[in-house]
Protein backbone atom coordinates (compact mmCIF):
# COMPACT_ATOMS: atom_id res chain seq x y z
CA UNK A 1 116.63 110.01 -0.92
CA UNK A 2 117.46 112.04 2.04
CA UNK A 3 117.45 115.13 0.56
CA UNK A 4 113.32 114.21 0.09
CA UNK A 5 112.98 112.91 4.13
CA UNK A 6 114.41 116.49 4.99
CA UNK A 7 112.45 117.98 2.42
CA UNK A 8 109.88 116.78 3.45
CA UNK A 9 110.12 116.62 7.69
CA UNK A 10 111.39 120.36 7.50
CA UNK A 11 108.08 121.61 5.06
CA UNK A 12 105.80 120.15 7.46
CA UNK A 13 107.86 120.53 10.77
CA UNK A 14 109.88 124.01 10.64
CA UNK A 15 107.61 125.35 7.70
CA UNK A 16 103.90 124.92 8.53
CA UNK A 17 103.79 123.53 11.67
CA UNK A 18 106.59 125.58 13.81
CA UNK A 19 105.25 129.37 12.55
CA UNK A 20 101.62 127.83 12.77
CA UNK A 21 102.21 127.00 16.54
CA UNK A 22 104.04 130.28 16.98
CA UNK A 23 101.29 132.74 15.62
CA UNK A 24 98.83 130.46 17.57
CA UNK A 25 100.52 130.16 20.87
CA UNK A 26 101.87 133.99 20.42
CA UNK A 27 105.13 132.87 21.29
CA UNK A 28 108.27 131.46 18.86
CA UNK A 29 109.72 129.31 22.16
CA UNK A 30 105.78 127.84 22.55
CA UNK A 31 105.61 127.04 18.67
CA UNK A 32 109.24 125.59 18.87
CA UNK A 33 108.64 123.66 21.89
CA UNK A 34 104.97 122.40 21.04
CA UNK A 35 106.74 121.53 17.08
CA UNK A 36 109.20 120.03 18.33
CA UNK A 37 107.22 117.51 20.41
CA UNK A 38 105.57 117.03 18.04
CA UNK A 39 108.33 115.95 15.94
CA UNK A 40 110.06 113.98 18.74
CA UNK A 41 106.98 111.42 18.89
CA UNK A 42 106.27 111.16 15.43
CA UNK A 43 109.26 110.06 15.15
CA UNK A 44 109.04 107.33 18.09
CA UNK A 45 108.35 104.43 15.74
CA UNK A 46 109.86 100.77 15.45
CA UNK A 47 109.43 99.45 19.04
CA UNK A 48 109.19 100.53 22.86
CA UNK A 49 112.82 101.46 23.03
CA UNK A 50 112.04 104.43 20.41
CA UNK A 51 109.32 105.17 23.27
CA UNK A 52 111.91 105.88 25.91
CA UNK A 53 112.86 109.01 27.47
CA UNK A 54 116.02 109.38 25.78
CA UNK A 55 115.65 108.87 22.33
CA UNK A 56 112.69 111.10 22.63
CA UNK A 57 114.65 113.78 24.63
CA UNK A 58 117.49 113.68 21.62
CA UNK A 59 114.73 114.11 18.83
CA UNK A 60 113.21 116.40 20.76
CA UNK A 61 116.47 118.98 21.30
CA UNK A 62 117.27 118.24 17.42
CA UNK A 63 113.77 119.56 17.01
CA UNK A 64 114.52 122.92 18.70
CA UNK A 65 117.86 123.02 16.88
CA UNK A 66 116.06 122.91 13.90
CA UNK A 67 113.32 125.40 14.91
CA UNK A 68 116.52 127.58 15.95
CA UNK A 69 117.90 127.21 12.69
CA UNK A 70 114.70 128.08 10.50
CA UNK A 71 113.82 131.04 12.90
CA UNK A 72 117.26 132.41 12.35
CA UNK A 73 117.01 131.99 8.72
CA UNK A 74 113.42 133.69 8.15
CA UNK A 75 112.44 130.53 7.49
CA UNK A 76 114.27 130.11 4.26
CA UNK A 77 114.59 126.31 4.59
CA UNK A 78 117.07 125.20 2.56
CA UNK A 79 119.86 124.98 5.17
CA UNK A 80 117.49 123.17 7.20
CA UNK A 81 116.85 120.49 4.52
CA UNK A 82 120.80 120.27 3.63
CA UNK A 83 121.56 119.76 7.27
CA UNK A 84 118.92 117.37 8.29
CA UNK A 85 119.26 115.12 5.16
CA UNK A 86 123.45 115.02 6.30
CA UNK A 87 122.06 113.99 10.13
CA UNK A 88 119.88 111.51 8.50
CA UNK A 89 122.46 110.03 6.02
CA UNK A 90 125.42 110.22 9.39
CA UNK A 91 123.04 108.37 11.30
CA UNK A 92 121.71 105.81 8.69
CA UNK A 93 125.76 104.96 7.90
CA UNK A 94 126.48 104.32 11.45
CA UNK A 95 123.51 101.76 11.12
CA UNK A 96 124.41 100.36 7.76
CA UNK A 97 128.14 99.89 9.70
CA UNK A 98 127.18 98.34 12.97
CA UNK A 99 124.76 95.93 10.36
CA UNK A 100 127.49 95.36 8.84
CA UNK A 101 129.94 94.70 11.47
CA UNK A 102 127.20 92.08 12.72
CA UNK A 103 127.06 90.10 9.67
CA UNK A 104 131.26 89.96 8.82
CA UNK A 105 132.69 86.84 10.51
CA UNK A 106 135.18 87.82 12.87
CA UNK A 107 138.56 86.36 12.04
C-alpha cells in the first residue's frame, strides 16, 4: 500500500510537478521550492494542528529532500518511491504503536 502513496505522491510531486515548475520558473531551486510547498500543504489535512508552522516546515524540507533526490537521479524515480513509501510506513508504525500503547491497560 505504500509503495502506491509514494508512487503516486512522487509521479505527481518530483515527476510532473517539480521539472514543470523548474522549466517554468527557469530555475531547479524555484521549481523545488514552489513543489515543495506545494506538497507541504496538500498534505496539511486532518485538523488545525496539521495547519501549524511546524508540521508544515517538516513536510516542507522532506519536500526539498525529495526534489534533491529526484534532481540527483535524472529523475529516475524509483529511489524516490522506495524511500518515501519506508518514511511513510516508519511514520505510520510509530502511530499504529503510540495507538496501541493508548489502548493496552497499564499494569
Amino acid at each position: 500500500v505504500y509503495g502506491f502513496v509514494g508512487l503516486g505522491e512522487e509521479g505527481l510531486f518530483r515527476g510532473f510537478l517539480f521539472p514543470s515548475f523548474s522549466q517554468t520558473l527557469g530555475s531547479a531551486w524555484a521549481g523545488a521550492i514552489t513543489s515543495s510547498a506545494v506538497f507541504s500543504v496538500m498534505h496539511a489535512t486532518g485538523g488545525s494542528q496539521n495547519l501549524q508552522a511546524s508540521p508544515l516546515l517538516q513536510r516542507f524540507v522532506g519536500g526539498l529532500l525529495f526534489c534533491w533526490q529526484a534532481d540527483r537521479n535524472r529523475y529516475d524515480l524509483r529511489k524516490n518511491i522506495f524511500a518515501h513509501a519506508w518514511y511513510d510506513v516508519l511514520v505510520s508504525g510509530n502511530g499504529m504503536i503510540q495507538g496501541l500503547k493508548m489502548q493496552l491497560p497499564l499494569p
